[in-house]
N, C-alpha and C. Protein backbone atom coordinates (compact mmCIF):
# COMPACT_ATOMS: atom_id res chain seq x y z
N UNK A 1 32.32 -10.08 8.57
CA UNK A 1 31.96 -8.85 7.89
C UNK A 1 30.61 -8.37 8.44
N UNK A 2 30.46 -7.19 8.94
CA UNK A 2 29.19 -6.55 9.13
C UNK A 2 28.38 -6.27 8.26
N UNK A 3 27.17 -6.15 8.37
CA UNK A 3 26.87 -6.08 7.43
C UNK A 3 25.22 -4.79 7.94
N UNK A 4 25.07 -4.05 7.24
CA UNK A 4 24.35 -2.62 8.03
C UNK A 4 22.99 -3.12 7.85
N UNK A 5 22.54 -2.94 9.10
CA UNK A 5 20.95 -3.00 9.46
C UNK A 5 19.90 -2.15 8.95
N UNK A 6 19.20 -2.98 7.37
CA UNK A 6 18.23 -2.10 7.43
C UNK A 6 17.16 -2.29 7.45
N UNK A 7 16.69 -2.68 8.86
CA UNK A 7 15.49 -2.86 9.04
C UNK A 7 15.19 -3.61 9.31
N UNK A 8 13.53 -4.05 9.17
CA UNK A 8 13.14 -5.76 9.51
C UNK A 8 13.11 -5.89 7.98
N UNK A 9 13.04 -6.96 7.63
CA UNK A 9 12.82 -7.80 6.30
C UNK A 9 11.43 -8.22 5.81
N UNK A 10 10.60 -7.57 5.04
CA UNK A 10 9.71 -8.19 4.60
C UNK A 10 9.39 -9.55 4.57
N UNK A 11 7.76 -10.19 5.09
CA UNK A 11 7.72 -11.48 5.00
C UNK A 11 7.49 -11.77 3.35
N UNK A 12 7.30 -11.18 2.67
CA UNK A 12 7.03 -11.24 1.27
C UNK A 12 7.21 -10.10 0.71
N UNK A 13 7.61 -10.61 -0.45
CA UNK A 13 7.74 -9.30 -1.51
C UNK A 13 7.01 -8.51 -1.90
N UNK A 14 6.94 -7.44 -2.06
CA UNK A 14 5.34 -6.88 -2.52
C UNK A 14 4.83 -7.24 -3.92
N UNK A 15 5.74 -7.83 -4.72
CA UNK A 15 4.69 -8.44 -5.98
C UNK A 15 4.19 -9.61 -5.85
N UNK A 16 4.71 -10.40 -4.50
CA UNK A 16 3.93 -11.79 -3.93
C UNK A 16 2.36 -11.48 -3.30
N UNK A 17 2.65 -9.88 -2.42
CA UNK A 17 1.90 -9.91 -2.10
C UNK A 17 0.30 -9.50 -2.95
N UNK A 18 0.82 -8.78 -3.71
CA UNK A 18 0.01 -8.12 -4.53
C UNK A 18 -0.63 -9.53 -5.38
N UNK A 19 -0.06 -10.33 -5.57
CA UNK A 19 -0.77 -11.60 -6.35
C UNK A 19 -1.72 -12.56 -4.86
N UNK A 20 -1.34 -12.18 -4.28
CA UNK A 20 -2.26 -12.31 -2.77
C UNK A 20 -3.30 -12.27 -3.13
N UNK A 21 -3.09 -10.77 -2.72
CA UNK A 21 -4.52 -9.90 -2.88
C UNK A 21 -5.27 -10.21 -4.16
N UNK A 22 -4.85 -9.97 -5.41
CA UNK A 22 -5.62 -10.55 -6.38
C UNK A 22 -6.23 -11.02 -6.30
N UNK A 23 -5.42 -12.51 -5.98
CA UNK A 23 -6.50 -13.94 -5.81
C UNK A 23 -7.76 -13.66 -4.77
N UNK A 24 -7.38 -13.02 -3.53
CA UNK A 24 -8.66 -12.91 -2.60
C UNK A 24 -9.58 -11.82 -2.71
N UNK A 25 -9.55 -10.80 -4.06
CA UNK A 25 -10.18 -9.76 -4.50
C UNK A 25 -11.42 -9.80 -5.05
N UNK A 26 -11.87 -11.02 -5.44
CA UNK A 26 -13.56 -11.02 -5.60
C UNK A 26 -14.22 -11.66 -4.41
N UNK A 27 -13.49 -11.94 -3.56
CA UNK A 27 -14.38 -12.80 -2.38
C UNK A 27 -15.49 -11.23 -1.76
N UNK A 28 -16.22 -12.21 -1.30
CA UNK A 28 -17.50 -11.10 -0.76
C UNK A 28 -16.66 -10.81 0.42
N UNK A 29 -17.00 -9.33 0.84
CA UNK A 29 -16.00 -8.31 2.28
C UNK A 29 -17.41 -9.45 3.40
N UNK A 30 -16.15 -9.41 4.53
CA UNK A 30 -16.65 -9.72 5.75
C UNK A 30 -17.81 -8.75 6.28
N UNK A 31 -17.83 -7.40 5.98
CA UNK A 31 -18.51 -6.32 7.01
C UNK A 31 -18.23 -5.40 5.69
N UNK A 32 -19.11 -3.89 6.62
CA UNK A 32 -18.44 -2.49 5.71
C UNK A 32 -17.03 -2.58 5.67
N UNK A 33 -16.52 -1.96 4.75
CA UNK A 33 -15.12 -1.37 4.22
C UNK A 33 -14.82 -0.53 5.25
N UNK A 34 -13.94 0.08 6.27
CA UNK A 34 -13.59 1.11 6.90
C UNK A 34 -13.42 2.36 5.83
N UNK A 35 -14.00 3.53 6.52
CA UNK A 35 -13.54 4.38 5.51
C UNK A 35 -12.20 5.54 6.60
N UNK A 36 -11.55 6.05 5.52
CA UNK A 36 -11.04 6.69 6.52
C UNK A 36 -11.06 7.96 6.83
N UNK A 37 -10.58 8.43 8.13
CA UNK A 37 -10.42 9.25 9.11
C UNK A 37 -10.71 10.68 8.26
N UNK A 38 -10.12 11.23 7.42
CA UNK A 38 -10.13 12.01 6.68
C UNK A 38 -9.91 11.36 5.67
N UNK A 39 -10.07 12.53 4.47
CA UNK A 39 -10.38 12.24 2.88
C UNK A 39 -9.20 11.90 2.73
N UNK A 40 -8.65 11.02 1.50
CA UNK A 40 -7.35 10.70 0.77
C UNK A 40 -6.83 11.64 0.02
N UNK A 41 -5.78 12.11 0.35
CA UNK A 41 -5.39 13.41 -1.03
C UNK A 41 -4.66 12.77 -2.13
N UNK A 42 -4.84 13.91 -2.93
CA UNK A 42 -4.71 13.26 -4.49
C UNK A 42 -2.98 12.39 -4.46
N UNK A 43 -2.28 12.99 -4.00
CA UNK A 43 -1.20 12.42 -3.59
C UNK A 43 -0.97 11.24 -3.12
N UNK A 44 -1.83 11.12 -1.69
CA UNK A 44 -1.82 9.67 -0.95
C UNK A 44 -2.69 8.65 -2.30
N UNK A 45 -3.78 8.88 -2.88
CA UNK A 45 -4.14 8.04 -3.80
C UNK A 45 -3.03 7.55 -4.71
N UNK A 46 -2.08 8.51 -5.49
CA UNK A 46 -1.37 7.81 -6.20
C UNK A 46 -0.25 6.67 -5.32
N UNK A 47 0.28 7.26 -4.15
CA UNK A 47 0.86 6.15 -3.38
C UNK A 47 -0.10 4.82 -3.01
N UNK A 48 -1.67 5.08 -2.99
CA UNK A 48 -1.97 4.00 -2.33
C UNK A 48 -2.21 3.04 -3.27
N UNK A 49 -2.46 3.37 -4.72
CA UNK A 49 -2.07 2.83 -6.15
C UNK A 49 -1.12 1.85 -6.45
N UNK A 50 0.00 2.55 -6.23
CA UNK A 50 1.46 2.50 -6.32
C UNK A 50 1.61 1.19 -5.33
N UNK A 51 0.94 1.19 -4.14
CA UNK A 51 1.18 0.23 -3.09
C UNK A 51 0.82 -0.66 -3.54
N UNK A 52 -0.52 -0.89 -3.65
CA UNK A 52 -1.33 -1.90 -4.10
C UNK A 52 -1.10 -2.72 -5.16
N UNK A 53 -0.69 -1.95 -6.30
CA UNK A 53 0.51 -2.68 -7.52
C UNK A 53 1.75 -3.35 -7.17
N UNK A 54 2.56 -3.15 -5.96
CA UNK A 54 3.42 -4.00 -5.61
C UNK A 54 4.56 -2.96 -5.30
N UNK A 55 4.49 -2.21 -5.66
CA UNK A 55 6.19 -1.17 -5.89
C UNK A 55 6.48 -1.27 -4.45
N UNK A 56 7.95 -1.38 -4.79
CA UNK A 56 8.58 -0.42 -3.51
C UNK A 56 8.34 0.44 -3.13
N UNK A 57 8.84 1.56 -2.06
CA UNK A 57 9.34 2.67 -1.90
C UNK A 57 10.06 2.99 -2.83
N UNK A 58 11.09 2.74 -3.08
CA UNK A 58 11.94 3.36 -4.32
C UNK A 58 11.35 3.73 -5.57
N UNK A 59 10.64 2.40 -6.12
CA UNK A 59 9.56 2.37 -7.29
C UNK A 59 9.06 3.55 -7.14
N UNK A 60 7.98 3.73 -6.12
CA UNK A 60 7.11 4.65 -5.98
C UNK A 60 7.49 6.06 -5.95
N UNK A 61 8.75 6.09 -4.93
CA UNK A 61 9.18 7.97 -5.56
C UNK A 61 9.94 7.92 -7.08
N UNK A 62 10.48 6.85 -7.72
CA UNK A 62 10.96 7.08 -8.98
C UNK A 62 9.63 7.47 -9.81
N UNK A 63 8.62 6.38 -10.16
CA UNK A 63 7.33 6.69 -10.49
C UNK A 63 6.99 8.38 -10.42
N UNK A 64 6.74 8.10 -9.24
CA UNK A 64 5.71 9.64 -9.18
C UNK A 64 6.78 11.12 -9.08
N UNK A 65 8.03 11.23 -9.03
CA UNK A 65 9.16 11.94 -8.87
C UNK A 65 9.25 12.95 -7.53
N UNK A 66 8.99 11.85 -6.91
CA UNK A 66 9.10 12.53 -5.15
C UNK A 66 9.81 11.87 -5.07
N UNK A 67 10.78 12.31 -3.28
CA UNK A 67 11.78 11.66 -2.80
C UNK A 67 11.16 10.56 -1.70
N UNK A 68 12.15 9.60 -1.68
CA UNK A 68 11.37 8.56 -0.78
C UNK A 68 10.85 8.67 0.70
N UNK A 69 11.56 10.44 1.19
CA UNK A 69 10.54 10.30 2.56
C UNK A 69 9.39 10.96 1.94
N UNK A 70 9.24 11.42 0.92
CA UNK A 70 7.61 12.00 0.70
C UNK A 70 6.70 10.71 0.60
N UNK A 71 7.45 9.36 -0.14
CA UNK A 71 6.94 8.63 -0.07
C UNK A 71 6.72 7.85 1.53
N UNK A 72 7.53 8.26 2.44
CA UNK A 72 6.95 7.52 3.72
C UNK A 72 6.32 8.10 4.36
N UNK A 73 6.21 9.26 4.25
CA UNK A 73 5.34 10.23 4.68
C UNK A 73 3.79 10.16 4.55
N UNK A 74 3.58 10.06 3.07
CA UNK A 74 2.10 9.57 2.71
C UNK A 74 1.51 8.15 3.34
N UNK A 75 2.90 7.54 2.95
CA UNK A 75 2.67 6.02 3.51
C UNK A 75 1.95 6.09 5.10
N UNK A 76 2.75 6.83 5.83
CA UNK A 76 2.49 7.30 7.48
C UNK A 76 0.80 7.40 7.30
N UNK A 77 0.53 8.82 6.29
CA UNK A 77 -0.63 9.10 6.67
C UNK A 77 -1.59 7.99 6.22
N UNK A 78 -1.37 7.43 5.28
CA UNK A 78 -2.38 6.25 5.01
C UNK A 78 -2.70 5.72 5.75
N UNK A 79 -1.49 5.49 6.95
CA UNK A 79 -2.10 4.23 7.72
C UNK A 79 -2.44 4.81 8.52
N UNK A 80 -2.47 5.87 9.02
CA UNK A 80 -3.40 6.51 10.32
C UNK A 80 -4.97 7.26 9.84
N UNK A 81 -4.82 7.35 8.69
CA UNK A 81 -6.46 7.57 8.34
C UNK A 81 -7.07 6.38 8.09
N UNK A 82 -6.32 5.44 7.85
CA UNK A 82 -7.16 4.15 7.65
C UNK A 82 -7.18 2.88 8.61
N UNK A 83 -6.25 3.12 9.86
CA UNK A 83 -6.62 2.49 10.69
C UNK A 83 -5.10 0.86 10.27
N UNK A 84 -4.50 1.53 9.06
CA UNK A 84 -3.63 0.33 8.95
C UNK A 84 -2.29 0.01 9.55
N UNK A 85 -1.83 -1.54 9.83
CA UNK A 85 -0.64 -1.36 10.70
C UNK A 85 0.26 -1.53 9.69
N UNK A 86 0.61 -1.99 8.20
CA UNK A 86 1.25 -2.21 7.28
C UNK A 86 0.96 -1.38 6.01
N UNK A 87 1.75 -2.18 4.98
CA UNK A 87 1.37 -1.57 3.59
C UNK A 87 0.72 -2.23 2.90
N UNK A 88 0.41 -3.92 3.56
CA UNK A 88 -0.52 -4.90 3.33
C UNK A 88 -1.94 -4.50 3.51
N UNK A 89 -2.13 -3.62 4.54
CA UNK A 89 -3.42 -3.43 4.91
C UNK A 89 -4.05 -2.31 4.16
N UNK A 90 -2.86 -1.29 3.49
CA UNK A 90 -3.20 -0.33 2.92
C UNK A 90 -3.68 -0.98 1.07
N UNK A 91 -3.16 -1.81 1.03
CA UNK A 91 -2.96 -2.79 -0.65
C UNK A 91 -4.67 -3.20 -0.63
N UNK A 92 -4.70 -3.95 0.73
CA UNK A 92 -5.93 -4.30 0.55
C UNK A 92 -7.35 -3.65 0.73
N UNK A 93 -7.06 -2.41 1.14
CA UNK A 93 -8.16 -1.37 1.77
C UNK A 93 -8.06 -0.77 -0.33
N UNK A 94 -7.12 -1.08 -0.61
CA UNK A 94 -7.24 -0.48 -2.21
C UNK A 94 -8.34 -0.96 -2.70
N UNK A 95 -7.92 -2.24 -2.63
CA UNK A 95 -9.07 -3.43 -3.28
C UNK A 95 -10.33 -3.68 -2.85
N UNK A 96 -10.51 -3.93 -1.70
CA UNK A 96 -12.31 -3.25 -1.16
C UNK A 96 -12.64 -2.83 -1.65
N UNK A 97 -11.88 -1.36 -1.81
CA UNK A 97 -12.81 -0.20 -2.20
C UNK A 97 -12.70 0.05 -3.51
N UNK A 98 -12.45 -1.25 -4.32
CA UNK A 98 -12.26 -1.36 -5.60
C UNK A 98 -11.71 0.09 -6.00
N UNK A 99 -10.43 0.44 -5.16
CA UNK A 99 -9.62 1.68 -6.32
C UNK A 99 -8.92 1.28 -7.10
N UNK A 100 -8.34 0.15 -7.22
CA UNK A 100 -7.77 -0.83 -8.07
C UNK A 100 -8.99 -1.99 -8.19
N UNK A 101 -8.32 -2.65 -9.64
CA UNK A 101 -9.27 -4.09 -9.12
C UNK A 101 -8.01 -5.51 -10.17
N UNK A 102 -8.15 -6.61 -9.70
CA UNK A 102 -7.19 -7.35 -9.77
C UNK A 102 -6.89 -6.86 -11.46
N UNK A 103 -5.57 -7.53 -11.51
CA UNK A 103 -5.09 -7.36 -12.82
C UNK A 103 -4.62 -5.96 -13.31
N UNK A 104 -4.63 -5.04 -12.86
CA UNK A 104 -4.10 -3.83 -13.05
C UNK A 104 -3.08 -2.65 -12.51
């Protein structure tokens, strides 16, 4: 049976990862925080929220009531204003910059 390709597979779940981050969220930052490229729009903030809490894609356009390429879309721009290659890097650029902070 075939079975349809979607994609690569996450090495972790995003609520694994998000308990990650938690745990390593009061450690003192190595250096400055990167800031990014341009400002965050009010939009990309609620996705980068949304990330950082663990959601899916799906989660995240059900949540906020966009469709899920609006949600990859923002996702896109996140990571090119911020220099990130994942949604890991975007979770944790949350937490630096204390826009979240563990537990919430």
């Amino acid at each position: 049976m075939d079975v349809p390709d979607r994609g690569p597979t996450p090495l972790f779940a995003p609520s694994v990862t998000v308990r990650l981050l938690q745990a390593f969220a009061d450690l003192p930052a190595c250096g400055p925080v990167a800031q990014p490229v341009s400002p965050v729009t009010a939009h990309e903030e609620q996705v980068l929220l949304a990330v950082a809490r663990g959601l899916t894609n799906t989660e995240i356009a059900d949540a906020l009531h966009i469709s899920l390429s609006t949600v990859k879309t923002h996702l896109a721009g996140l990571m090119a204003e911020l220099g990130a290659r994942n949604r890991v890097e975007i979770a944790m650029w949350a937490f630096e910059t204390r826009r979240i902070l563990p537990g919430t």
